[in-house]
PDB file of N, CA and C in Angstrom:
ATOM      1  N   UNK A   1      33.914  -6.519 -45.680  1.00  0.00           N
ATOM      2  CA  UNK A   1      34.636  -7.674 -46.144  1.00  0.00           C
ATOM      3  C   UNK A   1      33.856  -8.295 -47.293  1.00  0.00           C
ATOM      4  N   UNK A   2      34.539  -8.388 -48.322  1.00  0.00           N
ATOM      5  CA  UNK A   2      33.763  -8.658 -49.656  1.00  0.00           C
ATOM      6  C   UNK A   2      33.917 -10.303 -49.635  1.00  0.00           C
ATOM      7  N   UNK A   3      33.392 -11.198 -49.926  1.00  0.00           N
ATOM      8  CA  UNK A   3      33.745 -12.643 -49.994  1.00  0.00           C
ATOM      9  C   UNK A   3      33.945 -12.638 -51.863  1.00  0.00           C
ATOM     10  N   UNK A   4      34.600 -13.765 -52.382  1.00  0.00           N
ATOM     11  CA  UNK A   4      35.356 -14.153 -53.426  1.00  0.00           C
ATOM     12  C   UNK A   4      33.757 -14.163 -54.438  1.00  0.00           C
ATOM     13  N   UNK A   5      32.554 -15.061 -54.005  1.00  0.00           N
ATOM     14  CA  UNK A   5      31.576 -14.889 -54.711  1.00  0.00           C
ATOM     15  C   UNK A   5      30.696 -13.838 -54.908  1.00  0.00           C
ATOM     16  N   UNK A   6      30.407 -13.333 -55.876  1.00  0.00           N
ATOM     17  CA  UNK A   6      29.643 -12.599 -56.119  1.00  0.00           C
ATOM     18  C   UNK A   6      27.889 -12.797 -55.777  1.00  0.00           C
ATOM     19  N   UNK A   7      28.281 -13.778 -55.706  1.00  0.00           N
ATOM     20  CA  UNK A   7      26.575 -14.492 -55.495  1.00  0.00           C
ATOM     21  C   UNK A   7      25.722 -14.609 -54.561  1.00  0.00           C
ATOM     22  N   UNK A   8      27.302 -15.050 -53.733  1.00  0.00           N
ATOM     23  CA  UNK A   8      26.782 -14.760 -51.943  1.00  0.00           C
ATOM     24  C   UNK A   8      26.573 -13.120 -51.614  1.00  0.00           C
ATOM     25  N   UNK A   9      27.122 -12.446 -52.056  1.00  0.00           N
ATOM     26  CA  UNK A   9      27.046 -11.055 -51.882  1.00  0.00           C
ATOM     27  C   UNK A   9      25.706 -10.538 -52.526  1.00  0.00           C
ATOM     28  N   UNK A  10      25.169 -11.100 -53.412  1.00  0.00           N
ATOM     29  CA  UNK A  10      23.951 -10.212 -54.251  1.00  0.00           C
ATOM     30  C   UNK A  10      23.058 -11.250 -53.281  1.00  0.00           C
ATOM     31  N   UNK A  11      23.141 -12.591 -53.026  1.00  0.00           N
ATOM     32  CA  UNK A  11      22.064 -13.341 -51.929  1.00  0.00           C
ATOM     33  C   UNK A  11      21.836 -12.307 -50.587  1.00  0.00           C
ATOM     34  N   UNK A  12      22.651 -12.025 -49.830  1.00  0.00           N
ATOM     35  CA  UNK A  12      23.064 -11.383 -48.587  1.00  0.00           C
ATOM     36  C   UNK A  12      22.204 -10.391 -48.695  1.00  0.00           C
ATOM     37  N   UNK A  13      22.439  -9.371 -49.832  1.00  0.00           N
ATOM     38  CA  UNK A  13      21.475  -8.354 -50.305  1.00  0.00           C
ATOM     39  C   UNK A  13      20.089  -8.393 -49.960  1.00  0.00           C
ATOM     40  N   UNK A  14      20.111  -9.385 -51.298  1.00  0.00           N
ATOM     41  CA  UNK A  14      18.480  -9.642 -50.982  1.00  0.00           C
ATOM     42  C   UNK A  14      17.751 -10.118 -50.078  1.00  0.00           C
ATOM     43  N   UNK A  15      18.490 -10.729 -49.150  1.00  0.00           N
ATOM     44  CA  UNK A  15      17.744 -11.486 -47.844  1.00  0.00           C
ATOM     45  C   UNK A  15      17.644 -10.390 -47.041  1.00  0.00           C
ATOM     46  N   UNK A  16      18.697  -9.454 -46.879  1.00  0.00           N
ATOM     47  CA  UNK A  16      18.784  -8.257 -46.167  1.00  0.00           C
ATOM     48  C   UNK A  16      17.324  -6.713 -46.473  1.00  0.00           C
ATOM     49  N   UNK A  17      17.561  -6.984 -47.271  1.00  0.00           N
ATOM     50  CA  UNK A  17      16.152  -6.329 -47.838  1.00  0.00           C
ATOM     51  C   UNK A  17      14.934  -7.182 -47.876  1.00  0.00           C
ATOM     52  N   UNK A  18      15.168  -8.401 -47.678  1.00  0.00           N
ATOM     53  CA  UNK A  18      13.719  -8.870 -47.589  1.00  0.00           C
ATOM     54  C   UNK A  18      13.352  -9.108 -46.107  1.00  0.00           C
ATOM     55  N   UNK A  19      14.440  -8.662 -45.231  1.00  0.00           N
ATOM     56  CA  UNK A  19      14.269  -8.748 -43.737  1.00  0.00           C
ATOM     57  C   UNK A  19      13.518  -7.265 -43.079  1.00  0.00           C
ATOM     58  N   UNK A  20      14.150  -6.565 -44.042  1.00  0.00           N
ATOM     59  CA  UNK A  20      13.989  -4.930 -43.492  1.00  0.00           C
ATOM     60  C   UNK A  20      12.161  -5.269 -44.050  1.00  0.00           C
ATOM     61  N   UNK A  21      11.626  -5.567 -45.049  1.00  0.00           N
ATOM     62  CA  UNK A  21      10.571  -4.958 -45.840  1.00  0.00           C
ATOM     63  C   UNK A  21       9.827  -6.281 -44.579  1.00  0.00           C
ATOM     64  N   UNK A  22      10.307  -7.260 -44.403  1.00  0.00           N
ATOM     65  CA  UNK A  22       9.251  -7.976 -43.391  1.00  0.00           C
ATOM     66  C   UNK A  22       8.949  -7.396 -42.262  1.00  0.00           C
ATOM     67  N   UNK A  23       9.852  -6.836 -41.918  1.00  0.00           N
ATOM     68  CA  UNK A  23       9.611  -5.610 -40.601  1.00  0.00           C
ATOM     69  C   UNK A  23       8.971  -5.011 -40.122  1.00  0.00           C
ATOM     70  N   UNK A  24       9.001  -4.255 -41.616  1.00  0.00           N
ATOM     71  CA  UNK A  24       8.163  -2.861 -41.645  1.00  0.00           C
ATOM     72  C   UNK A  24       6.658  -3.825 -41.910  1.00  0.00           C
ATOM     73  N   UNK A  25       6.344  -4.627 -42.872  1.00  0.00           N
ATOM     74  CA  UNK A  25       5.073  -5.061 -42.933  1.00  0.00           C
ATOM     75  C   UNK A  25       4.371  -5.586 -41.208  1.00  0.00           C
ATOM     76  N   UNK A  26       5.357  -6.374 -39.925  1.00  0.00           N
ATOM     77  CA  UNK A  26       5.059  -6.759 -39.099  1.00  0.00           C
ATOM     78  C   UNK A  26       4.346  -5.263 -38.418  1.00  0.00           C
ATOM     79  N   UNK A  27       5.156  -4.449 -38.184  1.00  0.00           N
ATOM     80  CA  UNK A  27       5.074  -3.030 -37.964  1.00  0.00           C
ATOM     81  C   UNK A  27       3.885  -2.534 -38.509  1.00  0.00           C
ATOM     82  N   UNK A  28       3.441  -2.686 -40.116  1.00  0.00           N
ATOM     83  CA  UNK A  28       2.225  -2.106 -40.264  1.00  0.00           C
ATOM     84  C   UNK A  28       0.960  -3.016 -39.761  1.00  0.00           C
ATOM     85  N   UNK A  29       1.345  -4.281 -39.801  1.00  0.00           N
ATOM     86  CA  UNK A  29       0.237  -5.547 -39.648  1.00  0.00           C
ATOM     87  C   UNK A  29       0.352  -4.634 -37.319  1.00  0.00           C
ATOM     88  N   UNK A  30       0.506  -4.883 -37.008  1.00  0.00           N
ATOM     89  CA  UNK A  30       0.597  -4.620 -35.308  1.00  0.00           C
ATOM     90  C   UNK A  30      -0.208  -3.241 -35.663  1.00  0.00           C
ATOM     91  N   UNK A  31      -0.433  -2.242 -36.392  1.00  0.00           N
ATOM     92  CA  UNK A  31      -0.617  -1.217 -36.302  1.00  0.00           C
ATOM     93  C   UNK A  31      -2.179  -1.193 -36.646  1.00  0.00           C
ATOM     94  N   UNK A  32      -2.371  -2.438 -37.445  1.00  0.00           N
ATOM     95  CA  UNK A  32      -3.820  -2.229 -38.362  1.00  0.00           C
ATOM     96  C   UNK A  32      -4.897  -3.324 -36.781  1.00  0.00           C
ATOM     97  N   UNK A  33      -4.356  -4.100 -35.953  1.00  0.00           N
ATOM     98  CA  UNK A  33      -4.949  -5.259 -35.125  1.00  0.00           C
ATOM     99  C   UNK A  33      -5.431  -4.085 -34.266  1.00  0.00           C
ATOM    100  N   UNK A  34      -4.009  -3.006 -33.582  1.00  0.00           N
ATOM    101  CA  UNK A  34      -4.204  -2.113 -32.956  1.00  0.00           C
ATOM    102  C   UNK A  34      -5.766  -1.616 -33.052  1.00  0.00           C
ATOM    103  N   UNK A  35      -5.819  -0.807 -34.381  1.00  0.00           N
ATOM    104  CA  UNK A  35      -7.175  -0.025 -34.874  1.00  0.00           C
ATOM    105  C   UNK A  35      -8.377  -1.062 -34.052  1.00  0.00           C
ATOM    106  N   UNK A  36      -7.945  -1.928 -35.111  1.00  0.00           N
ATOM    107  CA  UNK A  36      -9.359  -2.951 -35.424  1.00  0.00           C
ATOM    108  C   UNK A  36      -9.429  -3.222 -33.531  1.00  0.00           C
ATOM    109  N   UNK A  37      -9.121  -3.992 -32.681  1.00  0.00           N
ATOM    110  CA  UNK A  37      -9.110  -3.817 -31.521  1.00  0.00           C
ATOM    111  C   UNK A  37     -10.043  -2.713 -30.539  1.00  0.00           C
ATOM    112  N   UNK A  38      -9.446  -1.631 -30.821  1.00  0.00           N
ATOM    113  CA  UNK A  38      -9.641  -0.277 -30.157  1.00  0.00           C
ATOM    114  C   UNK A  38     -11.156   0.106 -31.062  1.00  0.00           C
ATOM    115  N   UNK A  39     -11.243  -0.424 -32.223  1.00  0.00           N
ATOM    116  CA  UNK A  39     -12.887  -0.445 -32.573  1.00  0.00           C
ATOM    117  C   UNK A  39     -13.636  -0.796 -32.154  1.00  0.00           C
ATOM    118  N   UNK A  40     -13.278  -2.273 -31.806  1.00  0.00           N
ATOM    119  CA  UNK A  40     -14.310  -3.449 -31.828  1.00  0.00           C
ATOM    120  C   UNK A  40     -14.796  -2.801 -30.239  1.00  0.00           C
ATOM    121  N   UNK A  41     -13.457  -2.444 -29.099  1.00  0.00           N
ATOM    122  CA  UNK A  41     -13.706  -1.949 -27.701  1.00  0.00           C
ATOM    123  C   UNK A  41     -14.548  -1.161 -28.202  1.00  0.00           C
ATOM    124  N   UNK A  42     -14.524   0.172 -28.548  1.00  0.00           N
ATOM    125  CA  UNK A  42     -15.512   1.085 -28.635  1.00  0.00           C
ATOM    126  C   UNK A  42     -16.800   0.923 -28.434  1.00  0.00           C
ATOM    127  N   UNK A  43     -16.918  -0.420 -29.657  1.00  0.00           N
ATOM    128  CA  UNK A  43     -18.128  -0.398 -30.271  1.00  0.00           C
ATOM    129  C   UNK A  43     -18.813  -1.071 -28.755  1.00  0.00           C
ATOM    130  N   UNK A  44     -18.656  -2.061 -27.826  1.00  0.00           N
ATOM    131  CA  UNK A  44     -18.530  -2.772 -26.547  1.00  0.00           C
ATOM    132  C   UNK A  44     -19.213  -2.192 -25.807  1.00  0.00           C
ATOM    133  N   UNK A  45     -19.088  -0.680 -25.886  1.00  0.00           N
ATOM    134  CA  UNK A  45     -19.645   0.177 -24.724  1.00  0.00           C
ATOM    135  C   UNK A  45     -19.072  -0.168 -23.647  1.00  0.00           C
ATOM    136  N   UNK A  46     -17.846  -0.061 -23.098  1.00  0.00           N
ATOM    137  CA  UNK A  46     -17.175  -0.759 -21.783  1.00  0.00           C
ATOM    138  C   UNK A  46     -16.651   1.072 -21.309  1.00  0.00           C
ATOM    139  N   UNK A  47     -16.739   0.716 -19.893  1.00  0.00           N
ATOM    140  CA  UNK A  47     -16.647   1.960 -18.912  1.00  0.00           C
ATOM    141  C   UNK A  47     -14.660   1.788 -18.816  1.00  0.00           C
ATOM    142  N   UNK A  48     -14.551   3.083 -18.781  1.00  0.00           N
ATOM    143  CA  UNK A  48     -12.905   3.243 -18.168  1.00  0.00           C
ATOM    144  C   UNK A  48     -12.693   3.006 -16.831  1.00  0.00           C
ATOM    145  N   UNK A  49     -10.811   2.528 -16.810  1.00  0.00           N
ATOM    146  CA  UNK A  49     -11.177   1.784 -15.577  1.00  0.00           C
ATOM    147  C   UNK A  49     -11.210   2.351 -14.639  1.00  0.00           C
ATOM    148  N   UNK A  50     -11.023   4.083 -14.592  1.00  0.00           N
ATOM    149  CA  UNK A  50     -11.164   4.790 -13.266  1.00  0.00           C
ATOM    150  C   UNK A  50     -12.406   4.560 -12.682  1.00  0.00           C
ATOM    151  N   UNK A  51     -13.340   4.355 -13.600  1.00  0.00           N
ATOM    152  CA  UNK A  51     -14.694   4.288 -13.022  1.00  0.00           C
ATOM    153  C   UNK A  51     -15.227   2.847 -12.463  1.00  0.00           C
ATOM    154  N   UNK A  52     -14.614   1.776 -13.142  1.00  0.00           N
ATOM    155  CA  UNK A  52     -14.774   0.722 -12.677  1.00  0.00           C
ATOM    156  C   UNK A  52     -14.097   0.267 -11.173  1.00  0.00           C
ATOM    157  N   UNK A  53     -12.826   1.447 -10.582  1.00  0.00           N
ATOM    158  CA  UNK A  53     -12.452   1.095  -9.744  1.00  0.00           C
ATOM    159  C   UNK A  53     -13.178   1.646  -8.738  1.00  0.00           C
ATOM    160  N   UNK A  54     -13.980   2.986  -8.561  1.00  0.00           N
ATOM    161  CA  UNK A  54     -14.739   3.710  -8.065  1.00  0.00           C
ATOM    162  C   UNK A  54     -15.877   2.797  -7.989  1.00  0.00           C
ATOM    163  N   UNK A  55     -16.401   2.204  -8.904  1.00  0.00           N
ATOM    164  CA  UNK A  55     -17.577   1.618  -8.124  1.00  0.00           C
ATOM    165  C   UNK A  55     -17.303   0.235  -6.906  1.00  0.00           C
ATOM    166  N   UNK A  56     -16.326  -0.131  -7.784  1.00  0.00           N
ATOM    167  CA  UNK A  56     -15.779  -1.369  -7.219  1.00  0.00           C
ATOM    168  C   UNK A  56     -15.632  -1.049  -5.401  1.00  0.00           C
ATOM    169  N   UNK A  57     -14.631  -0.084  -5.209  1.00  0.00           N
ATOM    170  CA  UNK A  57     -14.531   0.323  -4.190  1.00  0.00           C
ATOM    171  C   UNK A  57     -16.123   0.810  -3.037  1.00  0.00           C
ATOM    172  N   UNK A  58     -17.084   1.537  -4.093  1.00  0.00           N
ATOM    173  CA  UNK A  58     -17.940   1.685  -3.483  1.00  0.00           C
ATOM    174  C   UNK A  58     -18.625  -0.148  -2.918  1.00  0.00           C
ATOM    175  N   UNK A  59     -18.635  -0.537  -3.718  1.00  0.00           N
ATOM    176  CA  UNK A  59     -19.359  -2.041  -3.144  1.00  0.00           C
ATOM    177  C   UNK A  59     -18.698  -2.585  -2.005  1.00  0.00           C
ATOM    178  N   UNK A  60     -17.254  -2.414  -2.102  1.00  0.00           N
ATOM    179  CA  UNK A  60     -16.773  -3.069  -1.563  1.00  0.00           C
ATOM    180  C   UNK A  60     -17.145  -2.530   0.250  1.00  0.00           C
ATOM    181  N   UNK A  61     -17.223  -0.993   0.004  1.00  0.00           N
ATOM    182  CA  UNK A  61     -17.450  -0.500   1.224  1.00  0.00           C
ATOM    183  C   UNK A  61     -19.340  -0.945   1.381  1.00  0.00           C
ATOM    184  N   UNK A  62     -20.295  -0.888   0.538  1.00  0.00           N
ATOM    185  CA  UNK A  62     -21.276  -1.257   1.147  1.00  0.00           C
ATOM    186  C   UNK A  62     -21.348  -2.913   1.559  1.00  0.00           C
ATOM    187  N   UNK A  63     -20.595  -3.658   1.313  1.00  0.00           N
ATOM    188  CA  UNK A  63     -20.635  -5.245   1.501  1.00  0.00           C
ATOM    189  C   UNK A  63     -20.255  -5.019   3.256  1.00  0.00           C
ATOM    190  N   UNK A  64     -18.639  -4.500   3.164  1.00  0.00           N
ATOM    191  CA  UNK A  64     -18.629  -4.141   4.507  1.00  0.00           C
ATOM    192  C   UNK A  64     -19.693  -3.472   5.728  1.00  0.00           C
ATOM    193  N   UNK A  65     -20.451  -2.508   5.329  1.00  0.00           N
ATOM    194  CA  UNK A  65     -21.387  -1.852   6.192  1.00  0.00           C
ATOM    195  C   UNK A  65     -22.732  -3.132   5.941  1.00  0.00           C
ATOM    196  N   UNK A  66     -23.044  -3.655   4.985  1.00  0.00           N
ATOM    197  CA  UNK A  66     -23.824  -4.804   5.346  1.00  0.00           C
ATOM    198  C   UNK A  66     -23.805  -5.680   6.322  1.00  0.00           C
ATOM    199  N   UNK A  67     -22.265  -5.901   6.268  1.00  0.00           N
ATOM    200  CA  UNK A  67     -21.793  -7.411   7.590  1.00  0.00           C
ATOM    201  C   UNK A  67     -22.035  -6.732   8.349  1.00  0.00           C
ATOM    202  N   UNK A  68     -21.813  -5.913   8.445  1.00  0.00           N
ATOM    203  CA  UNK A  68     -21.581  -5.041  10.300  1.00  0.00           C
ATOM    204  C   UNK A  68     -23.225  -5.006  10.664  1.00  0.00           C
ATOM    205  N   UNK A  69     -23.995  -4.637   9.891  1.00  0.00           N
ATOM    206  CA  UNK A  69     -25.480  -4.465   9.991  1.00  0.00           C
ATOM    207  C   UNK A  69     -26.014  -5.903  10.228  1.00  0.00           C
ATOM    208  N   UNK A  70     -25.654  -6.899   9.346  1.00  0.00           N
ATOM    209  CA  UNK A  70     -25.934  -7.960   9.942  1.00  0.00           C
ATOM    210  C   UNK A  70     -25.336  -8.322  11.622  1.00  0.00           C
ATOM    211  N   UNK A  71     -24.652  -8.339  11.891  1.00  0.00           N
ATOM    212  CA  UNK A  71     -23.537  -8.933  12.874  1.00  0.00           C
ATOM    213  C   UNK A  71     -24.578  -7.659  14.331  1.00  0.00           C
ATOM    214  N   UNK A  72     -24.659  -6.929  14.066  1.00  0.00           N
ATOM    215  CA  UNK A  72     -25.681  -5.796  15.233  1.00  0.00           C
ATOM    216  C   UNK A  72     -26.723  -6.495  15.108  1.00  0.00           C
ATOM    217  N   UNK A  73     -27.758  -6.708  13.675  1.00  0.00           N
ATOM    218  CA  UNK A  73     -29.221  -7.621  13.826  1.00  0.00           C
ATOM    219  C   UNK A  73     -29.358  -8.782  14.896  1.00  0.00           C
ATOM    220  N   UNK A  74     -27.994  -9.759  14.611  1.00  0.00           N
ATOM    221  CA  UNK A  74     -27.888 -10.804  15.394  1.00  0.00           C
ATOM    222  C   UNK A  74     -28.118 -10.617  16.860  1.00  0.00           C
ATOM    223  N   UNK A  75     -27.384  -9.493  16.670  1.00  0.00           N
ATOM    224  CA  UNK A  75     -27.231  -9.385  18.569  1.00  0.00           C
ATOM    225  C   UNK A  75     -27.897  -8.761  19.056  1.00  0.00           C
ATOM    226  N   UNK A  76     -28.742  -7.887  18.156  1.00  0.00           N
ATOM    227  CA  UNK A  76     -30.182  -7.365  18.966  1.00  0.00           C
ATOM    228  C   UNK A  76     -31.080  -8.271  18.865  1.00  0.00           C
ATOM    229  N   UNK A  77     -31.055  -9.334  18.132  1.00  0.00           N
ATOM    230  CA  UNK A  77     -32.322 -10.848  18.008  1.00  0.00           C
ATOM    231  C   UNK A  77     -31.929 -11.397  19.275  1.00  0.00           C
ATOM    232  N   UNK A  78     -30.549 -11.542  19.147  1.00  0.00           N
ATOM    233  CA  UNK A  78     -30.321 -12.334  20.676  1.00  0.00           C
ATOM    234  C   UNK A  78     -30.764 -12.193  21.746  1.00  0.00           C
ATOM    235  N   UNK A  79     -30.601 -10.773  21.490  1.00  0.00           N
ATOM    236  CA  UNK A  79     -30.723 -10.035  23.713  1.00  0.00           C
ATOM    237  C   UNK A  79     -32.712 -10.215  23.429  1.00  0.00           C
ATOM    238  N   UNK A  80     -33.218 -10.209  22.218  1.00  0.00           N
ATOM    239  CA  UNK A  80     -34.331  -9.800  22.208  1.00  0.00           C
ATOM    240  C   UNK A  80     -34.981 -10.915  22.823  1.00  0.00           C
ATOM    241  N   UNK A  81     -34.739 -12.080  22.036  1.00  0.00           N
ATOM    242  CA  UNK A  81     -35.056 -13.187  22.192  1.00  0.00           C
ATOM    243  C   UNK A  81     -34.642 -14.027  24.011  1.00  0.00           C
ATOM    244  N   UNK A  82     -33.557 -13.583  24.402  1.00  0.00           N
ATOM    245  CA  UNK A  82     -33.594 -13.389  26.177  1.00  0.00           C
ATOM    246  C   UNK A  82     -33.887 -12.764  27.066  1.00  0.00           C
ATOM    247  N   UNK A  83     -34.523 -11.668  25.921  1.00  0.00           N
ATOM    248  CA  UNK A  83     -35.429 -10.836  27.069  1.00  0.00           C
ATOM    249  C   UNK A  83     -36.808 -12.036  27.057  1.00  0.00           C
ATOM    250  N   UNK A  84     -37.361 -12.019  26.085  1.00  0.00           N
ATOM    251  CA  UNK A  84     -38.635 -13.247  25.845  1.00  0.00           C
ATOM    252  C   UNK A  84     -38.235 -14.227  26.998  1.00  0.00           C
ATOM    253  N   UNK A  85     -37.357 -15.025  26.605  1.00  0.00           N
ATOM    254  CA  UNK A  85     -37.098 -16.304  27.190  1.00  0.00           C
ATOM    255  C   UNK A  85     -36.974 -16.160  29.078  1.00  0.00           C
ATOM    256  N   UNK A  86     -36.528 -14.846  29.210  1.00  0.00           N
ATOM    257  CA  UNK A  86     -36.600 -14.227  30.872  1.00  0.00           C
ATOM    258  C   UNK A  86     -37.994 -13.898  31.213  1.00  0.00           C
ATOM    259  N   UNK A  87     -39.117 -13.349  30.330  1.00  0.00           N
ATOM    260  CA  UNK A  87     -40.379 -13.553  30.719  1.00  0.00           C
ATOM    261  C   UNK A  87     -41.502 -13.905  30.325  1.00  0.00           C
ATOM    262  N   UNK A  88     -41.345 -14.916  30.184  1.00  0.00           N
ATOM    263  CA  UNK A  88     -42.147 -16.480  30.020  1.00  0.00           C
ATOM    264  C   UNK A  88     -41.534 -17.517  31.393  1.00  0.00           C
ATOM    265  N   UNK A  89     -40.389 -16.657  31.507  1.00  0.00           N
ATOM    266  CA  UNK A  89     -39.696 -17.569  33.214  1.00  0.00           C
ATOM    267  C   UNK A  89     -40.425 -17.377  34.194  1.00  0.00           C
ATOM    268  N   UNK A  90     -40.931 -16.009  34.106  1.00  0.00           N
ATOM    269  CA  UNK A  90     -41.850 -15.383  35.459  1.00  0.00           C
ATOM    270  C   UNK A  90     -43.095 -15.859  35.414  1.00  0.00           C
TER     271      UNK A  90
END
């Protein structure tokens, strides 16, 4: 559909092409942060996260076998400490 002005039609144009070319610049600008990003990580020395979940997991299991080790200490101090307290009774 052509409108009566010519003017609006050569405007339309150009806004239309200055939409497409902003695009593509957003497109190259996202592409260049990308790089720079994925450098700067590099440079970081940071571990992948398979490995970060592997250790993670490992701690998590020695925190657990700690409590438990604590929670047995207790209760061998206890009985230990009533064995004492039973003979010092005698």
């Amino acid at each position: 559909m052509q409108s009566q002005n010519p003017f609006f039609d050569d405007l339309a144009r150009v806004a239309g092409g200055a939409m497409s070319a902003l695009s593509g610049l957003r497109a190259e600008m996202e592409a260049m942060i990308r790089q720079q990003v994925e450098r700067l990580t590099a440079g970081l020395d940071m571990v992948p996260r398979e490995e970060f979940e592997a250790v993670r997991a490992m701690a998590q299991k020695a925190r657990m076998e700690q409590e438990a080790l604590t929670e047995r200490l207790a209760a061998l101090e206890a009985k230990l400490d009533a064995a004492a307290a039973a003979k010092t009774k005698k």
